[in-house]
N, C-alpha and C. Protein backbone atom coordinates (compact mmCIF):
# COMPACT_ATOMS: atom_id res chain seq x y z
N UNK A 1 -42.18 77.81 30.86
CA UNK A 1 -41.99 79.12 30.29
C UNK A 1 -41.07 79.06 29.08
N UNK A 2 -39.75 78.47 29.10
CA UNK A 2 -38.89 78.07 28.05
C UNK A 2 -39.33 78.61 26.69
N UNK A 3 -39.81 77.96 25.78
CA UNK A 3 -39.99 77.99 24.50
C UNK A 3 -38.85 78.04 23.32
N UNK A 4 -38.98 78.58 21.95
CA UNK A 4 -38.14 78.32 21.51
C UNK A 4 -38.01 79.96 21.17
N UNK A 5 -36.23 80.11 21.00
CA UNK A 5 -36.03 81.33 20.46
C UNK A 5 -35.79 81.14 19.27
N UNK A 6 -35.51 82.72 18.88
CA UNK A 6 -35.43 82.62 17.19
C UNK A 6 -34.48 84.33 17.36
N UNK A 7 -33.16 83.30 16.55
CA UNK A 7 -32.72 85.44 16.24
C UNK A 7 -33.21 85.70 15.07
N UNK A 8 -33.70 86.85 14.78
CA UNK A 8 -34.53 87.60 13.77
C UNK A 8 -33.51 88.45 13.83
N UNK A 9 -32.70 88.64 12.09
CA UNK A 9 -32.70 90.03 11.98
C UNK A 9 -32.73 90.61 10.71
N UNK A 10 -34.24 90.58 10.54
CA UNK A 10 -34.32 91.29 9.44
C UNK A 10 -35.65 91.30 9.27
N UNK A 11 -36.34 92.34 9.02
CA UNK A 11 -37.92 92.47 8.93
C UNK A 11 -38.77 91.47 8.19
N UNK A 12 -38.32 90.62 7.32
CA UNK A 12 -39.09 90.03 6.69
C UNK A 12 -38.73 88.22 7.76
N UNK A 13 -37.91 87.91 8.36
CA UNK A 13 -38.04 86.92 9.39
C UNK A 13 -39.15 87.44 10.20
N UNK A 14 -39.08 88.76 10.89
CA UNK A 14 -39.75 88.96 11.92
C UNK A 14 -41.19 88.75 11.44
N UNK A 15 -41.70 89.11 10.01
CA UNK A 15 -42.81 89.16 9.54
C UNK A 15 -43.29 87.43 9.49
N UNK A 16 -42.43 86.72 9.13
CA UNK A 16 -42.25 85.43 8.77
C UNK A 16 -42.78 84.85 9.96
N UNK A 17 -42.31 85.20 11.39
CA UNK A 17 -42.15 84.40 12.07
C UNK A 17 -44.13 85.00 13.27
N UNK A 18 -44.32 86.36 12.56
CA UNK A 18 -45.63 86.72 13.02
C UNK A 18 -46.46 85.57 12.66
N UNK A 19 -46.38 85.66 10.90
CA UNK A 19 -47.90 84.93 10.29
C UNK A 19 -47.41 83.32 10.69
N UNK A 20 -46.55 82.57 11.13
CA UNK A 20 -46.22 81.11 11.55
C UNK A 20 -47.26 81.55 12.79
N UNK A 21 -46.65 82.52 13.68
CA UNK A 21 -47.47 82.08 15.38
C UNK A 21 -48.99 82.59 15.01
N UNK A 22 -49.46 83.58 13.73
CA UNK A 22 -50.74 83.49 13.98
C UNK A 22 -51.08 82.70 12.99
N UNK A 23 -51.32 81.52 12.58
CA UNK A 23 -51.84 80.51 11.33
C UNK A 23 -51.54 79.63 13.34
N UNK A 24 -50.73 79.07 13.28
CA UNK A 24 -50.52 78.57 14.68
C UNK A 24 -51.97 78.65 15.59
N UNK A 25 -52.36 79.76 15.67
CA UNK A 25 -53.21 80.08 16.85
C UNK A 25 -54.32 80.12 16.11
N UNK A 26 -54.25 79.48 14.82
CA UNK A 26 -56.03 79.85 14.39
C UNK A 26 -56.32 80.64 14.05
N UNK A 27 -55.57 82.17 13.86
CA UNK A 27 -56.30 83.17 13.29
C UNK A 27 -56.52 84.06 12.54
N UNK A 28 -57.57 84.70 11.84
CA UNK A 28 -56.98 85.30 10.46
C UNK A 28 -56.63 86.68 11.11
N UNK A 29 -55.78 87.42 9.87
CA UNK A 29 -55.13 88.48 9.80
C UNK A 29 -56.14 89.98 10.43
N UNK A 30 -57.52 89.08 10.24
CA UNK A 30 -58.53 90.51 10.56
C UNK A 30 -59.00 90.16 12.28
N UNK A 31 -58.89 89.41 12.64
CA UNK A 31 -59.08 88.55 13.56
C UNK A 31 -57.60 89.16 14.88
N UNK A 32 -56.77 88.80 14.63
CA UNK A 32 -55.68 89.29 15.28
C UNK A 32 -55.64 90.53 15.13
N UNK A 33 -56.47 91.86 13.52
CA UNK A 33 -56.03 93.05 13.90
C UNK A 33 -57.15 93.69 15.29
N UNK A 34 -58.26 92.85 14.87
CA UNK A 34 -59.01 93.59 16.27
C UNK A 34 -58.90 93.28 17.64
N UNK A 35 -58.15 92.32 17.81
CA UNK A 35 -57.64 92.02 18.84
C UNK A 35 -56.62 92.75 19.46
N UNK A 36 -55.86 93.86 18.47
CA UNK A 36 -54.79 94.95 18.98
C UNK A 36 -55.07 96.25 18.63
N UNK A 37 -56.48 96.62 17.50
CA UNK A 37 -57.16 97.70 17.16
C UNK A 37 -56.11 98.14 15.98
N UNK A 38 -55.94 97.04 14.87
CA UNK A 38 -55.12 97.47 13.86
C UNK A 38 -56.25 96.62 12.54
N UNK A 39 -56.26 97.47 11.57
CA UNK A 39 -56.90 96.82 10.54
C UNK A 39 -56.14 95.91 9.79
N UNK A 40 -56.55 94.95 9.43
CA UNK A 40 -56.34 93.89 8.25
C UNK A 40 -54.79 93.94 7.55
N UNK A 41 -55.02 95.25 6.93
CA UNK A 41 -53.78 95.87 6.40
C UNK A 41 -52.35 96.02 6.61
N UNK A 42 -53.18 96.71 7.93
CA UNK A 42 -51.90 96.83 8.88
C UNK A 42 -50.83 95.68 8.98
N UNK A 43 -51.73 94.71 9.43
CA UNK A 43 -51.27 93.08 9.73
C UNK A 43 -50.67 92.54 8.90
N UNK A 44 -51.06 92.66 7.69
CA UNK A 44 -50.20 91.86 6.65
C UNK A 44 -48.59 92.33 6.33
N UNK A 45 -48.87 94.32 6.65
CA UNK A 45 -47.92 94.73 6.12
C UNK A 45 -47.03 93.83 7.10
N UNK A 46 -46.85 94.07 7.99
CA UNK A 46 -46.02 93.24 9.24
C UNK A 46 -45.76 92.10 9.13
N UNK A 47 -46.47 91.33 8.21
CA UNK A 47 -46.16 89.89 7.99
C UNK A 47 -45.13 89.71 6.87
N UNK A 48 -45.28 90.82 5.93
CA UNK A 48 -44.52 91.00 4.83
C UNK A 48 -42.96 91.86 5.26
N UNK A 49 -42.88 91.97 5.89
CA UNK A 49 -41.78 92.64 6.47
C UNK A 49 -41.68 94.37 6.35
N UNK A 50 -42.58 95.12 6.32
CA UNK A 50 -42.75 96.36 6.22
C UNK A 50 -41.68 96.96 7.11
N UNK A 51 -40.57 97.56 6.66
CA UNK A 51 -39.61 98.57 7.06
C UNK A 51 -40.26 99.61 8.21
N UNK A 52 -41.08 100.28 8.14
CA UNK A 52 -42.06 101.12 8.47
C UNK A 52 -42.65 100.91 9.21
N UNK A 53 -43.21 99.72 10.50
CA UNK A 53 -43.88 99.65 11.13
C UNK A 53 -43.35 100.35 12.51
N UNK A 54 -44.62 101.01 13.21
CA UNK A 54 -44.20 100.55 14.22
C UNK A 54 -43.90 100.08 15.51
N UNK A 55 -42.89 100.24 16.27
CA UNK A 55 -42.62 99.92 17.42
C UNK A 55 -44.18 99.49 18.42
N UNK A 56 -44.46 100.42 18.37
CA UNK A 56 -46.10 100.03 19.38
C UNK A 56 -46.74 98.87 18.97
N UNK A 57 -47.06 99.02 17.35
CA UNK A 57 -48.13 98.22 17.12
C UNK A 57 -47.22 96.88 16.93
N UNK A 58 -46.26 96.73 16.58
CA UNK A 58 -45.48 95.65 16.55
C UNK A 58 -45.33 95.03 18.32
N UNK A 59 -45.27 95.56 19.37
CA UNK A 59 -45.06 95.25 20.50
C UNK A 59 -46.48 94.19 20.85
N UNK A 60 -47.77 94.86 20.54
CA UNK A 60 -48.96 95.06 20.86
C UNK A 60 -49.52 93.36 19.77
N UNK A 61 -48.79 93.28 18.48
CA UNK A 61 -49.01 92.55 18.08
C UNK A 61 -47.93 90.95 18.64
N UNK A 62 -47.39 91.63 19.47
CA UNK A 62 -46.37 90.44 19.53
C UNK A 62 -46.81 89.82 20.58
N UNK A 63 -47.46 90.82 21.87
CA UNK A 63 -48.18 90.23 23.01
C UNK A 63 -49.36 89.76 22.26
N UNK A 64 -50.18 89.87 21.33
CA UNK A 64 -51.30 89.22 21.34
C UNK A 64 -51.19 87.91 20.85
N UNK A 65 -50.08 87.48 20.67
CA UNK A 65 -49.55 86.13 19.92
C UNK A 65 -48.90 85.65 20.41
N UNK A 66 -48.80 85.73 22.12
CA UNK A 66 -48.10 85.95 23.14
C UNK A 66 -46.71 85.45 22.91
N UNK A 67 -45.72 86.47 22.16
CA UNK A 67 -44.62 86.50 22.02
C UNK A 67 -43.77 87.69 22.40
N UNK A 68 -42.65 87.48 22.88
CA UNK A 68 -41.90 88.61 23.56
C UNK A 68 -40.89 88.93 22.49
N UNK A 69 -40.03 90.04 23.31
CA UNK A 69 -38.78 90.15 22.73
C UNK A 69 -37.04 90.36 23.74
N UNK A 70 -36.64 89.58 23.23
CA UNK A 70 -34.94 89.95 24.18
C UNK A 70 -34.32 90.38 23.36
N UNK A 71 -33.60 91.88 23.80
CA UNK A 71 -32.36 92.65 23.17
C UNK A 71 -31.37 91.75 23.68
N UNK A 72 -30.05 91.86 23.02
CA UNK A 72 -29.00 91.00 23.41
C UNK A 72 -27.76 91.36 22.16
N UNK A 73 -26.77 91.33 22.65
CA UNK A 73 -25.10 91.76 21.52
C UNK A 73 -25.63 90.45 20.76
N UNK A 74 -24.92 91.50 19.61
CA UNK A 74 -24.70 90.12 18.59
C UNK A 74 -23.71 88.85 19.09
N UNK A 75 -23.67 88.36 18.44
CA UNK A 75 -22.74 86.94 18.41
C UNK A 75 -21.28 87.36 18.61
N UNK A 76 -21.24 87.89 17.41
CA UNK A 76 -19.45 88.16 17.05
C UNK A 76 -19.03 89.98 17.53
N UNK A 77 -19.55 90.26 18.65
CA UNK A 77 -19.56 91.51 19.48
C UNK A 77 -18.64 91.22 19.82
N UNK A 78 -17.72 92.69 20.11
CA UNK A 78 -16.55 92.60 20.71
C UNK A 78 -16.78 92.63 21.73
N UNK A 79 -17.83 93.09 22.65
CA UNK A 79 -17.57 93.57 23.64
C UNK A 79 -17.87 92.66 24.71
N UNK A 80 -17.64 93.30 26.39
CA UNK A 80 -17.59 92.13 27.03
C UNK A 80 -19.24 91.72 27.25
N UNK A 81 -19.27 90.49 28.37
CA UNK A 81 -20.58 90.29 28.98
C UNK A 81 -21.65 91.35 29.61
N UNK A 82 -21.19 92.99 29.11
CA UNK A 82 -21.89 93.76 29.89
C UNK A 82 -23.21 93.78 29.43
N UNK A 83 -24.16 94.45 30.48
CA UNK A 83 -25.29 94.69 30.35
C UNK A 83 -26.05 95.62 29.59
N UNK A 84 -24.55 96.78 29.60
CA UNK A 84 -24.91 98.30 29.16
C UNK A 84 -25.37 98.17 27.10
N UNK A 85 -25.90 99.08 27.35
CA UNK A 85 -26.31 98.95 25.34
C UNK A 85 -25.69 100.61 25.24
C-alpha cells in the first residue's frame, strides 16, 4: 500500500503531479476525462494548476489515477500532535 508521498502546496504542483500519474498510466487527457465525465478541457485546466477547480472533480480525478489525499499541520505548526483541524 505504501507508495510515495508528495507535499503539494500549491496548485500548479498538484497539477504537475496529476499529468506525471496520468502520462504514467498511459493516458491521454480525453481518455482520463471520460473516465470521470469531465471534458478534455477540464483536465488540462487541472494539470495547469487552475485556481478554480473543483473539489469534486479534483477528488474524482484523483481516484481515477488512483491517488488519494492526507490533510495534515504543516511542518512548522505550532500546535500540538492533535487531531482536531
Amino acid at each position: 500500500m505504501g507508495g510515495v508521498k508528495m507535499l503539494l502546496v500549491s496548485t500548479k504542483e498538484i497539477g504537475d503531479a496529476l499529468r506525471h500519474k496520468r502520462k504514467q498510466m498511459g493516458l491521454s487527457q480525453s481518455e482520463l476525462g471520460k473516465r470521470v465525465g469531465l471534458d478534455q478541457k477540464k483536465v488540462s485546466l487541472m494539470e495547469n494548476g487552475n485556481p478554480n477547480t473543483r473539489v469534486e472533480s479534483l477528488l474524482r480525478l484523483l481516484s481515477a489515477l488512483e491517488l488519494g489525499v492526507v490533510l495534515q499541520p504543516k511542518a512548522d505548526s505550532s500546535q500540538n500532535d492533535s487531531t482536531d483541524f
